[in-house]
C-alpha atoms as a PDB file:
ATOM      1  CA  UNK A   1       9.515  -2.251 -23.424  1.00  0.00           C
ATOM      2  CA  UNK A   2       7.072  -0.374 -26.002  1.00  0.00           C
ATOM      3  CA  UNK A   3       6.884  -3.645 -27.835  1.00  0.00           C
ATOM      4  CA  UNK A   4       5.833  -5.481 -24.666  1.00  0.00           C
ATOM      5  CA  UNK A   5       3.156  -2.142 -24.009  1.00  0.00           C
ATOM      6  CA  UNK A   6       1.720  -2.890 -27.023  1.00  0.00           C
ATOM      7  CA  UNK A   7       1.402  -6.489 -26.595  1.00  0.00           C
ATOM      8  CA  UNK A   8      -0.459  -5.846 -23.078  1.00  0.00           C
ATOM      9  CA  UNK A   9      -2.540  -3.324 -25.064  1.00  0.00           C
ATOM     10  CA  UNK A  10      -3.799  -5.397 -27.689  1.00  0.00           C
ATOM     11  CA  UNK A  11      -4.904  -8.214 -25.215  1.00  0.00           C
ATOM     12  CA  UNK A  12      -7.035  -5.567 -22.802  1.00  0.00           C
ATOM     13  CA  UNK A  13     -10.111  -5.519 -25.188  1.00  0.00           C
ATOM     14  CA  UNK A  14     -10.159  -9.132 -24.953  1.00  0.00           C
ATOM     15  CA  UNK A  15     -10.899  -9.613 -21.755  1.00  0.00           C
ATOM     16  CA  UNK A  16     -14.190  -7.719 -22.069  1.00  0.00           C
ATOM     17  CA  UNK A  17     -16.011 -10.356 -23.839  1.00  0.00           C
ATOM     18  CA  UNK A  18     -14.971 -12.723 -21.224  1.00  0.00           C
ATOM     19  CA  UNK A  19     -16.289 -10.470 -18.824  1.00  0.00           C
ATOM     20  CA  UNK A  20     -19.571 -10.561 -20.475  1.00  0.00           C
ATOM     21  CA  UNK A  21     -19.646 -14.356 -21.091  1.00  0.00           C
ATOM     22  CA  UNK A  22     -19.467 -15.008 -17.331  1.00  0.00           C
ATOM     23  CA  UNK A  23     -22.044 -12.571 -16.929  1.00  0.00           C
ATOM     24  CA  UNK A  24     -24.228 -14.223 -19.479  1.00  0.00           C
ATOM     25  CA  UNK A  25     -23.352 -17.939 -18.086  1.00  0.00           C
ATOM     26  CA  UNK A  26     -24.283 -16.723 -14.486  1.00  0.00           C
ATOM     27  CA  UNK A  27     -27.552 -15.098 -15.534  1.00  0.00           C
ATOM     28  CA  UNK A  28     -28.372 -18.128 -17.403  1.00  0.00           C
ATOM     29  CA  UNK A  29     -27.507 -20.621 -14.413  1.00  0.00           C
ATOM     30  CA  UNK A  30     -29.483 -18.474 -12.008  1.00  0.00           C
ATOM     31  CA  UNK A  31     -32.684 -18.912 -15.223  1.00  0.00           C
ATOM     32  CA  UNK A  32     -31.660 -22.777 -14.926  1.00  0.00           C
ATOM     33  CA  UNK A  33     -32.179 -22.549 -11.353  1.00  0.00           C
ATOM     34  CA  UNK A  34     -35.553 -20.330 -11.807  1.00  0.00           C
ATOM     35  CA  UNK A  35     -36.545 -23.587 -14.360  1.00  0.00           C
ATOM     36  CA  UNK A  36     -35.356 -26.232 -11.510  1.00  0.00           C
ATOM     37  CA  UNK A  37     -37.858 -24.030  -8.822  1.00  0.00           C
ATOM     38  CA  UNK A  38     -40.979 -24.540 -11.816  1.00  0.00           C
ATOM     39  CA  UNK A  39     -40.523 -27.957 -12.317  1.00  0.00           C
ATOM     40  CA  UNK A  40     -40.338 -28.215  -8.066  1.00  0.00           C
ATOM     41  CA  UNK A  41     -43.510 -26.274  -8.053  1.00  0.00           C
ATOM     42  CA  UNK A  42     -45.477 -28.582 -10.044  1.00  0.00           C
ATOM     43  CA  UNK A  43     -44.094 -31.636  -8.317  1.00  0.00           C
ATOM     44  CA  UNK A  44     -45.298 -30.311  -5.599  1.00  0.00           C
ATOM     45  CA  UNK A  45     -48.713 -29.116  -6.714  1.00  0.00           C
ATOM     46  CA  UNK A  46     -49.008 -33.196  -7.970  1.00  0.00           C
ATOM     47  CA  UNK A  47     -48.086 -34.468  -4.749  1.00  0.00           C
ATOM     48  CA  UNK A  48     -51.020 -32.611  -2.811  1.00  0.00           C
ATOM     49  CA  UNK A  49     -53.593 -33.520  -5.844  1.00  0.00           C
ATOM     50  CA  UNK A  50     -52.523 -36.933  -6.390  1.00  0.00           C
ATOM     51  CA  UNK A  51     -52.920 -36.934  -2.288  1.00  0.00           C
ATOM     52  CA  UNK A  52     -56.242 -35.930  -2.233  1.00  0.00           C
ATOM     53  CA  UNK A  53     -57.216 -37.867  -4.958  1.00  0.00           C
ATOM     54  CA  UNK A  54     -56.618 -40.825  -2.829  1.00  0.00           C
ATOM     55  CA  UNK A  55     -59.513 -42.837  -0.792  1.00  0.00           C
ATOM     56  CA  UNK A  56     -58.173 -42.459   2.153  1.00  0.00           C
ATOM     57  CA  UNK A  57     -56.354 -38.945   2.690  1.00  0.00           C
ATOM     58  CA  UNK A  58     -53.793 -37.953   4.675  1.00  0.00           C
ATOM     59  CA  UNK A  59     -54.354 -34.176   6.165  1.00  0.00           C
ATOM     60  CA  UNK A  60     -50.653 -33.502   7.395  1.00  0.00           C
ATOM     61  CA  UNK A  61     -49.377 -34.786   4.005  1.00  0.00           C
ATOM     62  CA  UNK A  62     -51.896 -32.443   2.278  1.00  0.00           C
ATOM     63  CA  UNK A  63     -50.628 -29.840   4.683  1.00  0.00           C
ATOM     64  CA  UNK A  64     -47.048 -30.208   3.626  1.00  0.00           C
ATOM     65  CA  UNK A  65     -47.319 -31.016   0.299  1.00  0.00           C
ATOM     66  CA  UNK A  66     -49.335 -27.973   0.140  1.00  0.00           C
ATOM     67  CA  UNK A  67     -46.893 -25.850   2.026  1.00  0.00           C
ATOM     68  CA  UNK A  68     -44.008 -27.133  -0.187  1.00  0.00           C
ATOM     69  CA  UNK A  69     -45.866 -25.909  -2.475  1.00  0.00           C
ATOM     70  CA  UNK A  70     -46.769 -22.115  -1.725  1.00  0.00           C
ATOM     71  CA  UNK A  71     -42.844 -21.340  -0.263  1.00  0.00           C
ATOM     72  CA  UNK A  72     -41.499 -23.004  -4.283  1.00  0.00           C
ATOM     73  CA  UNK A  73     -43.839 -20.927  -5.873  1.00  0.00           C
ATOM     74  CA  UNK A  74     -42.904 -17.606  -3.760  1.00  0.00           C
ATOM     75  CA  UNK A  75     -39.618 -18.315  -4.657  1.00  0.00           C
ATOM     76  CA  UNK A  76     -40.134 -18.761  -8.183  1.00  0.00           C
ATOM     77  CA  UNK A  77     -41.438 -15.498  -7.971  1.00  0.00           C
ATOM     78  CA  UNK A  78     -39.225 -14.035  -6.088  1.00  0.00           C
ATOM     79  CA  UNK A  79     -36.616 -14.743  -8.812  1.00  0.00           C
ATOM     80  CA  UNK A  80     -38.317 -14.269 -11.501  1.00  0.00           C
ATOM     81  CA  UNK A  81     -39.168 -10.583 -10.884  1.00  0.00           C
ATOM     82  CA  UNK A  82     -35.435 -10.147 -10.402  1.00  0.00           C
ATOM     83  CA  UNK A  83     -34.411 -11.947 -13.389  1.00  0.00           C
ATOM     84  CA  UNK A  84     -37.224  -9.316 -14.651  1.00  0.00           C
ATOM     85  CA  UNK A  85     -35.894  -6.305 -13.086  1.00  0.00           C
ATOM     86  CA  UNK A  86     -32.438  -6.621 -14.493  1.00  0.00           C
ATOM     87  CA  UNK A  87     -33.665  -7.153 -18.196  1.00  0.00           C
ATOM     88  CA  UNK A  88     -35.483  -3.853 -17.651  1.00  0.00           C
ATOM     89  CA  UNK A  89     -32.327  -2.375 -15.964  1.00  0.00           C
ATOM     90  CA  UNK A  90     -30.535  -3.637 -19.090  1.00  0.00           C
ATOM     91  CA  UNK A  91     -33.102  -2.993 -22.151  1.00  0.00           C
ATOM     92  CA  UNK A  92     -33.335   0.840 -20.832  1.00  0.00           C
ATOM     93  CA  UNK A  93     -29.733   1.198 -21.200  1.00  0.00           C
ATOM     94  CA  UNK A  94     -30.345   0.756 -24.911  1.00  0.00           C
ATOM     95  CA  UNK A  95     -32.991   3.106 -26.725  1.00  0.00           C
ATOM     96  CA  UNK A  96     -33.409   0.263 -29.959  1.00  0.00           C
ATOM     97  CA  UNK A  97     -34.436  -2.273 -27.506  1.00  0.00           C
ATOM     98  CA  UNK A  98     -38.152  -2.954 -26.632  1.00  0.00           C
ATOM     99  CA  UNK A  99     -38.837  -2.599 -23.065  1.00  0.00           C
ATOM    100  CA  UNK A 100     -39.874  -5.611 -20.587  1.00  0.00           C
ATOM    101  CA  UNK A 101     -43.312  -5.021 -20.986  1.00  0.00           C
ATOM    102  CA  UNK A 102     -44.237  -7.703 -22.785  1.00  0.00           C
ATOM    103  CA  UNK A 103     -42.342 -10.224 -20.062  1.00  0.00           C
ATOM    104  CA  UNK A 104     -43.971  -8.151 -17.584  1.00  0.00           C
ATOM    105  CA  UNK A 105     -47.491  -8.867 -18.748  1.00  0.00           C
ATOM    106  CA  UNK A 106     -46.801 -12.718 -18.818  1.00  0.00           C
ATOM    107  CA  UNK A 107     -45.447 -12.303 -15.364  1.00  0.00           C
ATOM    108  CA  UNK A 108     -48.524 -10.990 -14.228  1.00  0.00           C
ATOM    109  CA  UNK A 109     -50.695 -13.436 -15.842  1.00  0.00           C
ATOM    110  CA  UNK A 110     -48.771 -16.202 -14.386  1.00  0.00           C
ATOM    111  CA  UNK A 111     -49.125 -14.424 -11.226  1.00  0.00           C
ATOM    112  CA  UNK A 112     -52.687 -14.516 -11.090  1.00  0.00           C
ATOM    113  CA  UNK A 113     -52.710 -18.018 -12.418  1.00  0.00           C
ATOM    114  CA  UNK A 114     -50.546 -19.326  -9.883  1.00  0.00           C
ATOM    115  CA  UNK A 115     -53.104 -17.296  -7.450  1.00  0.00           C
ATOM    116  CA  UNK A 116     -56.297 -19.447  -8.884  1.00  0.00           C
ATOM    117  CA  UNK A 117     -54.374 -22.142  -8.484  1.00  0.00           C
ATOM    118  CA  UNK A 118     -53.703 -21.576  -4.932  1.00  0.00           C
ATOM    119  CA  UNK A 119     -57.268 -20.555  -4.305  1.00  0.00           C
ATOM    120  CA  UNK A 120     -58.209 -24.268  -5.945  1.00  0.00           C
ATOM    121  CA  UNK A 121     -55.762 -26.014  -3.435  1.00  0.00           C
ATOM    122  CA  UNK A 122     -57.109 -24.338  -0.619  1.00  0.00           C
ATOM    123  CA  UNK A 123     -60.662 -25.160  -2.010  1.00  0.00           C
ATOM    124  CA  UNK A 124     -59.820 -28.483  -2.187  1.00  0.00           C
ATOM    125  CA  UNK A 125     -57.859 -29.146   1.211  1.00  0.00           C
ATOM    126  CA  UNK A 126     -61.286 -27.657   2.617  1.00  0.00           C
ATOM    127  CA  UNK A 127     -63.600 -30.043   0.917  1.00  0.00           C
ATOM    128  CA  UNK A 128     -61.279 -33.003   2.294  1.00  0.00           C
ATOM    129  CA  UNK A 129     -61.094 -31.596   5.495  1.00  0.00           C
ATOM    130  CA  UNK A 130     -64.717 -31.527   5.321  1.00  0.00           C
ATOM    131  CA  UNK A 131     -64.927 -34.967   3.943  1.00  0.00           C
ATOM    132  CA  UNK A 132     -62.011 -35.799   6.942  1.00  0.00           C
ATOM    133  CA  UNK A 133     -64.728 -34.539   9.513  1.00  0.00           C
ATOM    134  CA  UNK A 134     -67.992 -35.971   8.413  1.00  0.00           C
ATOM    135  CA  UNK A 135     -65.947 -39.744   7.928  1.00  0.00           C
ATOM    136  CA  UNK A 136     -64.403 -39.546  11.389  1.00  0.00           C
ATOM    137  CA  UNK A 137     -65.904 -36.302  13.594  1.00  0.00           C
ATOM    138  CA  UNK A 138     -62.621 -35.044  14.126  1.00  0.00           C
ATOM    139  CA  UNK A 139     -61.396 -31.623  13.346  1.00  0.00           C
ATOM    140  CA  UNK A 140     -59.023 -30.738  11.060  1.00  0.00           C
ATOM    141  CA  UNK A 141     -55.855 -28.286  10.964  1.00  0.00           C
ATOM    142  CA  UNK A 142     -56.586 -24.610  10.388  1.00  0.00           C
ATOM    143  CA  UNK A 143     -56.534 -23.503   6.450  1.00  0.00           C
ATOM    144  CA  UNK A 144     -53.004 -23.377   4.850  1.00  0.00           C
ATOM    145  CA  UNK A 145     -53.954 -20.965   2.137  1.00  0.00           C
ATOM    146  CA  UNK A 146     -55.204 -18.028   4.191  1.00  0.00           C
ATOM    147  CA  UNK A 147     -51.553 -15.820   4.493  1.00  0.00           C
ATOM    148  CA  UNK A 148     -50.996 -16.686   0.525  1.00  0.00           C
ATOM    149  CA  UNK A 149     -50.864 -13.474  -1.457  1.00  0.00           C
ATOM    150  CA  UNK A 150     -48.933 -13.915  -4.966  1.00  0.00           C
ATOM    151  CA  UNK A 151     -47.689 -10.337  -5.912  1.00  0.00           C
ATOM    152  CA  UNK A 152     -46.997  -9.556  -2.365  1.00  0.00           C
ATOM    153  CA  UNK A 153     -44.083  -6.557  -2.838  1.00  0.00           C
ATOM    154  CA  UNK A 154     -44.015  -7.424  -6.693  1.00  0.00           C
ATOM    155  CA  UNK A 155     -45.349  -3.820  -8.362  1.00  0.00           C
END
């Protein structure tokens, strides 16, 4: 029996690396995912330009192209800050580490990028509904972009 003790003893520390690889593989399937959401957003941001870039555009399909694209990119940022928050959860636990800052500054930059960019789309989708109106005399839907804040309960 003490041999068999000492057996199960030996194997316990073991299992604590596997316990850590699964929690590495599922933080870096939910980053994957995160990178899926990105290349969604800018699918989506192509659709509405390459839209409106055409002769004879389509308002509803700017409309949901553009609607696509706000709801990806709140996402995206949704998970990103908490793929953020746990690296600071995790680099405070451990004084030699440097803190998220640094991600935290890029997330903010992209933040306010992502804004400009909305505030272009909605730009745009005006001058076309504009354009829309003066070609036919019809109006056109309300604006999309008016509800869009990026950062919205991100501090």
């Amino acid at each position: 029996f003490q041999q068999q003790g000492q057996m199960s003893s030996k194997k316990a520390p073991a299992a604590a690396p596997v316990v850590v690889s699964r929690l590495l593989e599922d933080r870096l399937a939910k980053l994957e995912e995160v990178e899926k959401k990105v290349d969604q957003v800018l699918q989506f941001a192509s659709n509405t330009l390459e839209e409106m870039g055409k002769d004879r555009t389509v308002q509803k399909t700017v409309d949901d192209h553009t609607k696509k694209f706000i709801n990806s990119l709140r996402e995206v940022e949704k998970d990103m800050l908490e793929q953020l928050t746990y690296l600071n959860q995790v680099s405070c636990g451990h004084p030699y580490e440097s803190s998220a800052y640094a991600a935290r500054l890029q997330s903010d930059q992209a933040t306010e990028q992502a804004a400009i960019v909305a505030n272009q789309l909605d730009d745009l989708i005006a001058i076309c509904a504009q354009s829309a109106n003066a070609s036919s005399g019809a109006t056109a839907g309300g604006d999309l972009g008016t509800d869009f804040e990026m950062g919205a309960g991100s501090n």
